[in-house]
C-alpha atoms as a PDB file:
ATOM      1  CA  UNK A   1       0.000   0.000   0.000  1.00  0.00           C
ATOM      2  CA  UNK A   2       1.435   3.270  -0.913  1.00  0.00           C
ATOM      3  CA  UNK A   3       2.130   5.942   1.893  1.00  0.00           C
ATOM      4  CA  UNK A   4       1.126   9.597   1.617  1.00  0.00           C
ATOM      5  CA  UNK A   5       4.304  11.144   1.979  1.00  0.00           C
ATOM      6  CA  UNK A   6       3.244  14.830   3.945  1.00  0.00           C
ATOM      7  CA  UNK A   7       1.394  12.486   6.409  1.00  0.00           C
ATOM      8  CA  UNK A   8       3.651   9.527   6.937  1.00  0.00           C
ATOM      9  CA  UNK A   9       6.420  12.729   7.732  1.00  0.00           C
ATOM     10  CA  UNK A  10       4.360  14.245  10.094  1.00  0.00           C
ATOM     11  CA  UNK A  11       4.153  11.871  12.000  1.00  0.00           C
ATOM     12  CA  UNK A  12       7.492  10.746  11.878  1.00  0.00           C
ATOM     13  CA  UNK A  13       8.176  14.170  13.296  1.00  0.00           C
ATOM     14  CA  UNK A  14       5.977  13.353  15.922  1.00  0.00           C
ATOM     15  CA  UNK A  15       8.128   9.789  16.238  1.00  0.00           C
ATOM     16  CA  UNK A  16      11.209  12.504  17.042  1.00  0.00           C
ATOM     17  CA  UNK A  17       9.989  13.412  20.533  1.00  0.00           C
ATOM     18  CA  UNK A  18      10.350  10.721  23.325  1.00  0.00           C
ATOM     19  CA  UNK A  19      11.200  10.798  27.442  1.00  0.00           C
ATOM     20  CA  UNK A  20      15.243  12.080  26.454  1.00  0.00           C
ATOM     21  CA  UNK A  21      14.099  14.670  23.470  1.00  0.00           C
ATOM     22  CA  UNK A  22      11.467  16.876  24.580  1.00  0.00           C
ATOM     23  CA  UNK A  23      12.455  19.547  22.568  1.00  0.00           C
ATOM     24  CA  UNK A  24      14.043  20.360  19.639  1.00  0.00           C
ATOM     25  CA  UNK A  25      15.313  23.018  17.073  1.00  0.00           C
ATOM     26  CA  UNK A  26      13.862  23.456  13.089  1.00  0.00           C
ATOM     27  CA  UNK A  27      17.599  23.119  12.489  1.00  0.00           C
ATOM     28  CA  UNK A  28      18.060  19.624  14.142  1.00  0.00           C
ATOM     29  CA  UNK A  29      14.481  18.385  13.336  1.00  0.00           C
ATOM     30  CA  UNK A  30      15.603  19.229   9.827  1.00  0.00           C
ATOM     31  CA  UNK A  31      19.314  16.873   9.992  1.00  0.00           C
ATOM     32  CA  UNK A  32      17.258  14.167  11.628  1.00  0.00           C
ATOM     33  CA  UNK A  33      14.644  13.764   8.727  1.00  0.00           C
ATOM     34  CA  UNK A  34      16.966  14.669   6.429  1.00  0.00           C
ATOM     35  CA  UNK A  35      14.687  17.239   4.880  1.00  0.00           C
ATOM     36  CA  UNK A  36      15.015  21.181   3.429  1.00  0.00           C
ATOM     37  CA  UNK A  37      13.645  24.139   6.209  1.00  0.00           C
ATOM     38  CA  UNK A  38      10.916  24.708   4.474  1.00  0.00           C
ATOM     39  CA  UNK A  39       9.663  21.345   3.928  1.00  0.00           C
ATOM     40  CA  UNK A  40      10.009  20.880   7.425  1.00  0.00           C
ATOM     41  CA  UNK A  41       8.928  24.181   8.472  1.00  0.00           C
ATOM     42  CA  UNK A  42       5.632  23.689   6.377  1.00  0.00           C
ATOM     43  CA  UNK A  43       5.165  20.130   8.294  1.00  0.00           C
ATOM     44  CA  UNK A  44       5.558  21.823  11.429  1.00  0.00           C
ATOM     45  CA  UNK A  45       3.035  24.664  10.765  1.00  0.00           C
ATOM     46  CA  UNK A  46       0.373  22.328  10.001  1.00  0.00           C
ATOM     47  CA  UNK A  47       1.315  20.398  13.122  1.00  0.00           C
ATOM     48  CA  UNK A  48       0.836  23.390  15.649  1.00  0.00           C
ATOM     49  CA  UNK A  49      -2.422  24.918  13.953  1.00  0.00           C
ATOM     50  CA  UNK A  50      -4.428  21.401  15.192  1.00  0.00           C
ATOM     51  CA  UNK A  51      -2.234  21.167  18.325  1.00  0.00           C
ATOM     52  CA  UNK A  52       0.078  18.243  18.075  1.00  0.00           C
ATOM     53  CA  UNK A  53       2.859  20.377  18.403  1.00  0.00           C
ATOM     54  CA  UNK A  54       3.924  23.760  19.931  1.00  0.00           C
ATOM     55  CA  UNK A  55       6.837  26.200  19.515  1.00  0.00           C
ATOM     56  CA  UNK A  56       8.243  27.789  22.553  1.00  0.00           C
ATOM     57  CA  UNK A  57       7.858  31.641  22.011  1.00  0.00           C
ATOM     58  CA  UNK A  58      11.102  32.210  23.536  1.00  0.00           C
ATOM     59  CA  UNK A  59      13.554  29.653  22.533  1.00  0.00           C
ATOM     60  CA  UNK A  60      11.928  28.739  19.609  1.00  0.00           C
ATOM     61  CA  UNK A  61      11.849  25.200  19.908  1.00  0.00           C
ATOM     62  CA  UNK A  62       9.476  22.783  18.960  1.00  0.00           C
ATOM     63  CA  UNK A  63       7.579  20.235  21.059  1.00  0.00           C
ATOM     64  CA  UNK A  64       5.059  17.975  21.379  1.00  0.00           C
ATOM     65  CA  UNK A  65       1.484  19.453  22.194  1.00  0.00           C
ATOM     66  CA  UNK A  66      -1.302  18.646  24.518  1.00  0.00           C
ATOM     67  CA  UNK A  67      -4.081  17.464  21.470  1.00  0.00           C
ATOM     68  CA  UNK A  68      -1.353  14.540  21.635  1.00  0.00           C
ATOM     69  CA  UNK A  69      -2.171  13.889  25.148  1.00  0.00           C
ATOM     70  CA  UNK A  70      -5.973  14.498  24.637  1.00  0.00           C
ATOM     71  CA  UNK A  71      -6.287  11.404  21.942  1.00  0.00           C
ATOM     72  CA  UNK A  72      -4.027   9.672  23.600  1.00  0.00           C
ATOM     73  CA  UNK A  73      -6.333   9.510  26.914  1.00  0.00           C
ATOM     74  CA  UNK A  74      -9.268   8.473  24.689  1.00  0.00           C
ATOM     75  CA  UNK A  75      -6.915   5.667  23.994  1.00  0.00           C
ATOM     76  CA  UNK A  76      -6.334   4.435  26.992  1.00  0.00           C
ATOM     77  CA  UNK A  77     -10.047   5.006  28.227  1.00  0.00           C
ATOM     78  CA  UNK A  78     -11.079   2.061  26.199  1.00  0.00           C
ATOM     79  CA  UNK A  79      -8.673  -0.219  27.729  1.00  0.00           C
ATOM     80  CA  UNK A  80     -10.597  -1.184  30.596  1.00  0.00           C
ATOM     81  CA  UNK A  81      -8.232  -3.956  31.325  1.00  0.00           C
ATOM     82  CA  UNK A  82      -6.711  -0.788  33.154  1.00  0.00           C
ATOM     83  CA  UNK A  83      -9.864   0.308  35.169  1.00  0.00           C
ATOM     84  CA  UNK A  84     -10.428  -3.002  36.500  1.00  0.00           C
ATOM     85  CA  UNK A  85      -6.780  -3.929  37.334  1.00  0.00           C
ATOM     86  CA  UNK A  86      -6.264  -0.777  38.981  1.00  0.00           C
ATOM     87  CA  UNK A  87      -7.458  -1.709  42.392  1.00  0.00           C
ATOM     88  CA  UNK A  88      -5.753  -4.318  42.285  1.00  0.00           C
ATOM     89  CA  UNK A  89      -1.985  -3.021  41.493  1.00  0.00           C
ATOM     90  CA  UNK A  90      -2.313  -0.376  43.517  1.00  0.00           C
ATOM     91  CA  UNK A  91      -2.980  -3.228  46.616  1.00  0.00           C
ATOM     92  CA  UNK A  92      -0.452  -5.168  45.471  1.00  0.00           C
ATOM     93  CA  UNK A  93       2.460  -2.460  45.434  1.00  0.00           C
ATOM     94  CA  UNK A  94       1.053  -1.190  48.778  1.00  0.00           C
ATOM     95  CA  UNK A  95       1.245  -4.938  50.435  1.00  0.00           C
ATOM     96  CA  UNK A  96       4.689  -4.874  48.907  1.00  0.00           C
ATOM     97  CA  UNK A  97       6.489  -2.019  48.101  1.00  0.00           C
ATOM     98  CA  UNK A  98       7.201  -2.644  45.345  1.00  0.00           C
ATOM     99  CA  UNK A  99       6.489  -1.158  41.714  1.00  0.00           C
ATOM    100  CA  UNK A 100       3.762  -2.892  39.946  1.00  0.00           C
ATOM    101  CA  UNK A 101       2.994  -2.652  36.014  1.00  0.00           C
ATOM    102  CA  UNK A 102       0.590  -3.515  33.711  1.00  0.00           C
ATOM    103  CA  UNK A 103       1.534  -4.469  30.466  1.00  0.00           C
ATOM    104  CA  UNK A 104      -0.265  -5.187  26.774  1.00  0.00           C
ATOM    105  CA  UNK A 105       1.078  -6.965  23.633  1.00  0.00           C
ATOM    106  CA  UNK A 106       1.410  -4.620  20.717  1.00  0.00           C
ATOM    107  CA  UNK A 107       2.910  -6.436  17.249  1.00  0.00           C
ATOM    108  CA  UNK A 108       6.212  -8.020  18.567  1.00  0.00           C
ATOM    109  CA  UNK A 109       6.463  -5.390  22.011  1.00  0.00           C
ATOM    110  CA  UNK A 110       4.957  -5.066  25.189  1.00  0.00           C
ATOM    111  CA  UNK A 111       3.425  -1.470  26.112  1.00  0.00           C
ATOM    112  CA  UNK A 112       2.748  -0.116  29.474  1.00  0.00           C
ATOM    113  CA  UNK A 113      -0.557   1.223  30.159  1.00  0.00           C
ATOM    114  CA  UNK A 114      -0.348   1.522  33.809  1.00  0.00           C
ATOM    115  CA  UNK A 115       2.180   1.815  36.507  1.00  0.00           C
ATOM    116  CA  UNK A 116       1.853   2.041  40.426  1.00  0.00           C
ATOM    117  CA  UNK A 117       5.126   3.200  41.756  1.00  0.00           C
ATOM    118  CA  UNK A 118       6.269   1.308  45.269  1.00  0.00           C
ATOM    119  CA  UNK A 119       7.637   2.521  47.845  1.00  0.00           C
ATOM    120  CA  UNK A 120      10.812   0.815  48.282  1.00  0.00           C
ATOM    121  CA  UNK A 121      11.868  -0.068  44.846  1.00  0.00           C
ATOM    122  CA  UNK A 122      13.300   2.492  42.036  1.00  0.00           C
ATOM    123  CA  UNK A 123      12.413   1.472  38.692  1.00  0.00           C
ATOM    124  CA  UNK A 124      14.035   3.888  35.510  1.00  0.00           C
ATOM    125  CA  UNK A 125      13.037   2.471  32.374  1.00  0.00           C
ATOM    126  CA  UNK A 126       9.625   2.347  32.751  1.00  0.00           C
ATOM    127  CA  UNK A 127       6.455   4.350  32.131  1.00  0.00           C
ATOM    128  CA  UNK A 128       3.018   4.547  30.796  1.00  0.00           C
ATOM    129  CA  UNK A 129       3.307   4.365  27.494  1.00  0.00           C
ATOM    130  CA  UNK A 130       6.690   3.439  26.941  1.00  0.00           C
ATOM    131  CA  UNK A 131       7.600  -0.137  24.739  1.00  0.00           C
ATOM    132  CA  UNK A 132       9.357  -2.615  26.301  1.00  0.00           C
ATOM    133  CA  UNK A 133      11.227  -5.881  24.510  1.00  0.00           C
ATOM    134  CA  UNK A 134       9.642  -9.281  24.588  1.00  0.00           C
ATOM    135  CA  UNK A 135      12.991 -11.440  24.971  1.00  0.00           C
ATOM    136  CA  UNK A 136      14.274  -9.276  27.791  1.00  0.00           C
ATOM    137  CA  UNK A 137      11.404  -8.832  30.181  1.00  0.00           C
ATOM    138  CA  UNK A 138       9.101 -10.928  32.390  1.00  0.00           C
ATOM    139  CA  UNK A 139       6.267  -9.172  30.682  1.00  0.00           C
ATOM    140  CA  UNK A 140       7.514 -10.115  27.716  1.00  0.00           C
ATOM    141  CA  UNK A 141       8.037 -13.309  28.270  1.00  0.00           C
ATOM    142  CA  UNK A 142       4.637 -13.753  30.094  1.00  0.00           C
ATOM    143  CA  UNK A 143       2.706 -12.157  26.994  1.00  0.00           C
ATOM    144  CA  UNK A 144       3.850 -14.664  24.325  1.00  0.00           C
ATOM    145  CA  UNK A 145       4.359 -17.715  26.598  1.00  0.00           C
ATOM    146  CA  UNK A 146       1.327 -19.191  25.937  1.00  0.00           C
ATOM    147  CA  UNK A 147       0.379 -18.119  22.760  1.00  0.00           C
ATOM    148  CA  UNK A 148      -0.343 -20.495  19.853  1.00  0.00           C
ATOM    149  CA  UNK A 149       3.103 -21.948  17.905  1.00  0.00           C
ATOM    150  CA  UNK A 150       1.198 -20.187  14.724  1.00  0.00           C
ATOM    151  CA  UNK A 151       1.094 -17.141  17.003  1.00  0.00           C
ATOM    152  CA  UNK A 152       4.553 -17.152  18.352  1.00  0.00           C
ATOM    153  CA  UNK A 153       6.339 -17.776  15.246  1.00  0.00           C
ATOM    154  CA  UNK A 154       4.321 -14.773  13.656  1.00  0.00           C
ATOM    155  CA  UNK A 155       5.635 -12.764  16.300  1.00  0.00           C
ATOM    156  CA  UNK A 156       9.494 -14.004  16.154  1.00  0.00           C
ATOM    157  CA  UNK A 157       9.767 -13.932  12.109  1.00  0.00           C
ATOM    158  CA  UNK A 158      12.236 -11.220  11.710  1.00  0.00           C
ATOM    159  CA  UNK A 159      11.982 -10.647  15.817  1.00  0.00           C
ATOM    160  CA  UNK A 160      15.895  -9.106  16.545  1.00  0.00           C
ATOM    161  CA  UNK A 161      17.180 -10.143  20.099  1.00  0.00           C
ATOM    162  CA  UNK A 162      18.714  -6.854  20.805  1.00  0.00           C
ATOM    163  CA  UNK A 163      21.275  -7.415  24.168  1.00  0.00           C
ATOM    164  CA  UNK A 164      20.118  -5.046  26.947  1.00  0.00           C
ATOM    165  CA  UNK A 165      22.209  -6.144  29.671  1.00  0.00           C
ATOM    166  CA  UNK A 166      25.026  -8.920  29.587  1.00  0.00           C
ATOM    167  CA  UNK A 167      21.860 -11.041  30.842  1.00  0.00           C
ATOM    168  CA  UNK A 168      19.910 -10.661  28.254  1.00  0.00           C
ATOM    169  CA  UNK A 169      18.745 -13.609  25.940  1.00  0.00           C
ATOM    170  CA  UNK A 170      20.048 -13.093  22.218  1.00  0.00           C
ATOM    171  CA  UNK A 171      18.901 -16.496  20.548  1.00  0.00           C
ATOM    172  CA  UNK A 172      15.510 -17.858  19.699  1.00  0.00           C
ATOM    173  CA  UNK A 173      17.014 -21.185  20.422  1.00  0.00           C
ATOM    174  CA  UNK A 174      17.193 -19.802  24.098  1.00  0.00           C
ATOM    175  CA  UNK A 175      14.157 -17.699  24.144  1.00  0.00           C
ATOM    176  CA  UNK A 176      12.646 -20.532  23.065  1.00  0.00           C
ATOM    177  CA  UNK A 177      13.759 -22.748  25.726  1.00  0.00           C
ATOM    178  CA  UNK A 178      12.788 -19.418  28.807  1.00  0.00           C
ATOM    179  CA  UNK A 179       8.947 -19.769  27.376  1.00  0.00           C
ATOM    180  CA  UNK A 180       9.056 -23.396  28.099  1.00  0.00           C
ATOM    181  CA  UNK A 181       9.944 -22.779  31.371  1.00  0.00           C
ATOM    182  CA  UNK A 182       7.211 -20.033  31.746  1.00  0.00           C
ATOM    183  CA  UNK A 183       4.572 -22.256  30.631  1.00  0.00           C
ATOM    184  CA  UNK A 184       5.774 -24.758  32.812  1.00  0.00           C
ATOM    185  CA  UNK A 185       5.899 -22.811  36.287  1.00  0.00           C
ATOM    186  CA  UNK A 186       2.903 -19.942  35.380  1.00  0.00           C
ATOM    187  CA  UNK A 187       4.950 -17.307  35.660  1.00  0.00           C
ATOM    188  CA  UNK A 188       8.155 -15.055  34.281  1.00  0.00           C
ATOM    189  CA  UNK A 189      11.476 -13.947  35.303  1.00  0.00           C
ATOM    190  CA  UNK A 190      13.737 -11.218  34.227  1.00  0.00           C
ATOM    191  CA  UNK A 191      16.800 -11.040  36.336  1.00  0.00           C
ATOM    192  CA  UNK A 192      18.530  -7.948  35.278  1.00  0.00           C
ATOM    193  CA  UNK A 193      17.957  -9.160  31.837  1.00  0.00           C
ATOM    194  CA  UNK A 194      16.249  -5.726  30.292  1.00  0.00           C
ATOM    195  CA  UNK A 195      18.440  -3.336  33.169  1.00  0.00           C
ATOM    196  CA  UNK A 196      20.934  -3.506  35.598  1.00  0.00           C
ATOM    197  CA  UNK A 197      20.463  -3.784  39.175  1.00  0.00           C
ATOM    198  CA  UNK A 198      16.272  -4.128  38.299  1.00  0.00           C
ATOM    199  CA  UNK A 199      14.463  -7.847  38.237  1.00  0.00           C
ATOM    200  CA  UNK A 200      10.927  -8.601  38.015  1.00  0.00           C
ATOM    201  CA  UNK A 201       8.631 -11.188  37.986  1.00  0.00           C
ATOM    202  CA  UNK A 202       5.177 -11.431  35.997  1.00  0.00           C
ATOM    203  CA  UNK A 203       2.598 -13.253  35.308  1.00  0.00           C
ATOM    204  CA  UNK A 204      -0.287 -12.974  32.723  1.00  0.00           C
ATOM    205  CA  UNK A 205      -4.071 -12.310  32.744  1.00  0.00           C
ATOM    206  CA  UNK A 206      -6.318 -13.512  30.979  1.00  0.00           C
ATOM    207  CA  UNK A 207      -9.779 -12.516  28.921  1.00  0.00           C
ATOM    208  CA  UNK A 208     -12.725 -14.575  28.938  1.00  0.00           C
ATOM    209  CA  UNK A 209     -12.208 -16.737  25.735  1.00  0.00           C
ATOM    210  CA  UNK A 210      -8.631 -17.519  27.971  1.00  0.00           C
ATOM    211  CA  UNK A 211      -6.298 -15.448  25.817  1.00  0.00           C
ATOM    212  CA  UNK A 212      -3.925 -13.748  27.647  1.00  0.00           C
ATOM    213  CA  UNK A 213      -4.767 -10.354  27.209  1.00  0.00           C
ATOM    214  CA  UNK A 214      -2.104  -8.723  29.764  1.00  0.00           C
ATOM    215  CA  UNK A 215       0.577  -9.215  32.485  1.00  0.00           C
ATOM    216  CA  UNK A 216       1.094  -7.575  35.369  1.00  0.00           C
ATOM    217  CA  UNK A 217       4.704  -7.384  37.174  1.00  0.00           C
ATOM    218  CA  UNK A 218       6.405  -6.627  40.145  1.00  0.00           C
ATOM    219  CA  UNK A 219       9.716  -4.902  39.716  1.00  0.00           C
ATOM    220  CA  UNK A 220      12.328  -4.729  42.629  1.00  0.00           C
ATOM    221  CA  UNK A 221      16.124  -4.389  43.421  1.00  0.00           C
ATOM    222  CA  UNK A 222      17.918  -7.533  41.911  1.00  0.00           C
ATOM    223  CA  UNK A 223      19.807  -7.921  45.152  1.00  0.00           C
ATOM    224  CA  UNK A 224      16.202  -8.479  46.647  1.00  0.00           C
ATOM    225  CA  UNK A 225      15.072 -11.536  44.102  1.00  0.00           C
ATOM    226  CA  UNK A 226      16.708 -14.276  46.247  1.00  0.00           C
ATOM    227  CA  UNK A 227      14.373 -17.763  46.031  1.00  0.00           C
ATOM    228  CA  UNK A 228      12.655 -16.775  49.460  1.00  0.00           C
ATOM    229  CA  UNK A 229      11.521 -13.400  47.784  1.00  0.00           C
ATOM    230  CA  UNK A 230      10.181 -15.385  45.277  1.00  0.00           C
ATOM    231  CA  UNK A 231       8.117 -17.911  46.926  1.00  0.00           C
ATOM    232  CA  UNK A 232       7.132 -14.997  49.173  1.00  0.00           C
ATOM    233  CA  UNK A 233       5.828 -12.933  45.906  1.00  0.00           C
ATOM    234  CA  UNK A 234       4.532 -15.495  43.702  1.00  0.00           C
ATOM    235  CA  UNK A 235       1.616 -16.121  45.288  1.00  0.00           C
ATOM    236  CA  UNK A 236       0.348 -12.755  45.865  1.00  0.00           C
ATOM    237  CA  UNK A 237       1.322 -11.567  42.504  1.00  0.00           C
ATOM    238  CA  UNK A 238      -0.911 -14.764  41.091  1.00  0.00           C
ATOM    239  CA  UNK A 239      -3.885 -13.980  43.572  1.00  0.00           C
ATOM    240  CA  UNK A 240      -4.058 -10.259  42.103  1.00  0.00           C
ATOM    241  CA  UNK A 241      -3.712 -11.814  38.613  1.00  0.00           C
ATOM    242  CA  UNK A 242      -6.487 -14.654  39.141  1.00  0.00           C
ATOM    243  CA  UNK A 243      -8.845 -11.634  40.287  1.00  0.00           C
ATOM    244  CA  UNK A 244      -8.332  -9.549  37.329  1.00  0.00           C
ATOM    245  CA  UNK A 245      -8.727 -12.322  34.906  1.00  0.00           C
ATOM    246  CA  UNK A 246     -12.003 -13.222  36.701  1.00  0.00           C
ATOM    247  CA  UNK A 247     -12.807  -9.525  36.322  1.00  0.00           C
ATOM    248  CA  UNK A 248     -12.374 -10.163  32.386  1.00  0.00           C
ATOM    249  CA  UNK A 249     -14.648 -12.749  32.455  1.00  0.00           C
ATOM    250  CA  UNK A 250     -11.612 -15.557  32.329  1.00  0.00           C
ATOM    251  CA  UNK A 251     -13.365 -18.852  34.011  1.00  0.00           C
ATOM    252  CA  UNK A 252     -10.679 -21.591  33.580  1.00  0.00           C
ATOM    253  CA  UNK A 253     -13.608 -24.517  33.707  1.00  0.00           C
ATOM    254  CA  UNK A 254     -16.012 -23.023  31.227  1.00  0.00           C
ATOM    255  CA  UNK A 255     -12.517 -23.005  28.769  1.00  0.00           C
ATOM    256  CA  UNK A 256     -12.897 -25.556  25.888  1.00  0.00           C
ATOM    257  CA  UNK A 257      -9.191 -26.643  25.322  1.00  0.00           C
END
């Protein structure tokens, strides 16, 4: 299918702006698309008259503008996997301390769409709306552990096992292998695998037709994931998850398998 090259540069504009770049100059917006001024300066225009992006009046830099943040809530507002776990990872985090997400599959990533921050754990990488890699997270792992073979090998046809940490797993062979393991014990494990110092441990939720439709972590210091922690968490973190799924209709004995 042919793109329509003004739009598909727009938003590739937008695509410019993350978490590190919040702002940036005509001049380096320019180098980055490899575009002319005015090209880009034309893009941008059209941008800021219907609010997806604003220049500072004073430094003159661009950035990204609040009709952005006004879609992307209607977004989110139909994900009611998010109203209905809420509750629930915000008990979770406060029984632990720790930080609790909640986590989607989107094409061969996970996305966060909600976060509870704990009290006793410091967690960098994440936030809402931020992607996260398959191979190197619990999440991850816990989103695409039980799908289908057809399913999985859609999703790992071209998949590239990027290394985040010296942890990280960089073969299929051995991915392959960690969802095995997953399936096998119910839930995921990423020890320091997607950043240093941070492990977490997951576990999925599921819908009522039994697809897993989420997974929900709990992220803590990796000097704190010793095999006591871990018997100590799991069951909690699979109590929360059983009540969500249940919450999405999930009934394990009306599942045809």
């Amino acid at each position: 299918m042919p793109l329509i090259q003004s739009i598909d540069r727009a938003l590739r504009i937008l695509d410019l702006f993350d978490e590190y770049t919040t702002e940036l100059k005509i001049t380096e917006i320019s180098n980055r698309m490899n575009l002319n001024k005015s090209t880009v300066h034309a893009l941008l225009k059209t941008l800021q008259h219907h609010n997806y992006i604003e220049q500072d009046s004073e430094t003159g830099k661009y950035k990204l503008g609040l009709k952005l943040f006004e879609r992307g809530n209607l977004v989110v507002n139909r994900l009611d996997i998010r109203s209905i776990a809420k509750k629930y990872l915000l008990e979770l985090s406060r029984k632990t301390g720790h930080t609790i997400h909640l986590v989607i599959l989107d094409g061969k990533e996970g996305l966060y769409i909600d976060k509870v921050e704990g009290t006793s754990a410091i967690v960098v990488y994440s936030r809402i709306g931020r992607r996260i890699p398959i191979h190197s997270s619990a999440v991850g792992k816990a989103l695409v552990a039980f799908k289908s073979e057809h399913e999985l090998n859609k999703i790992l046809d071209g998949y590239i096992y990027k290394q985040q940490t010296e942890k990280t797993i960089t073969s299929e062979q051995d991915f392959l292998k960690e969802l095995s393991i997953v399936r096998e014990r119910g839930y995921a494990i990423d020890n320091e695998e997607n950043e240093p110092g941070i492990s977490c441990i997951a576990i999925p939720i599921r819908n009522h037709l039994g697809e897993v439709a989420a997974a929900i972590s709990l992220s803590m210091p990796a000097a704190k994931l010793t095999e006591g922690q871990i018997d100590h968490m799991i069951p909690m973190i699979k109590e929360v998850g059983d009540h969500i799924s249940s919450k999405m209709g999930y009934n394990p004995n009306l599942i045809i398998k």
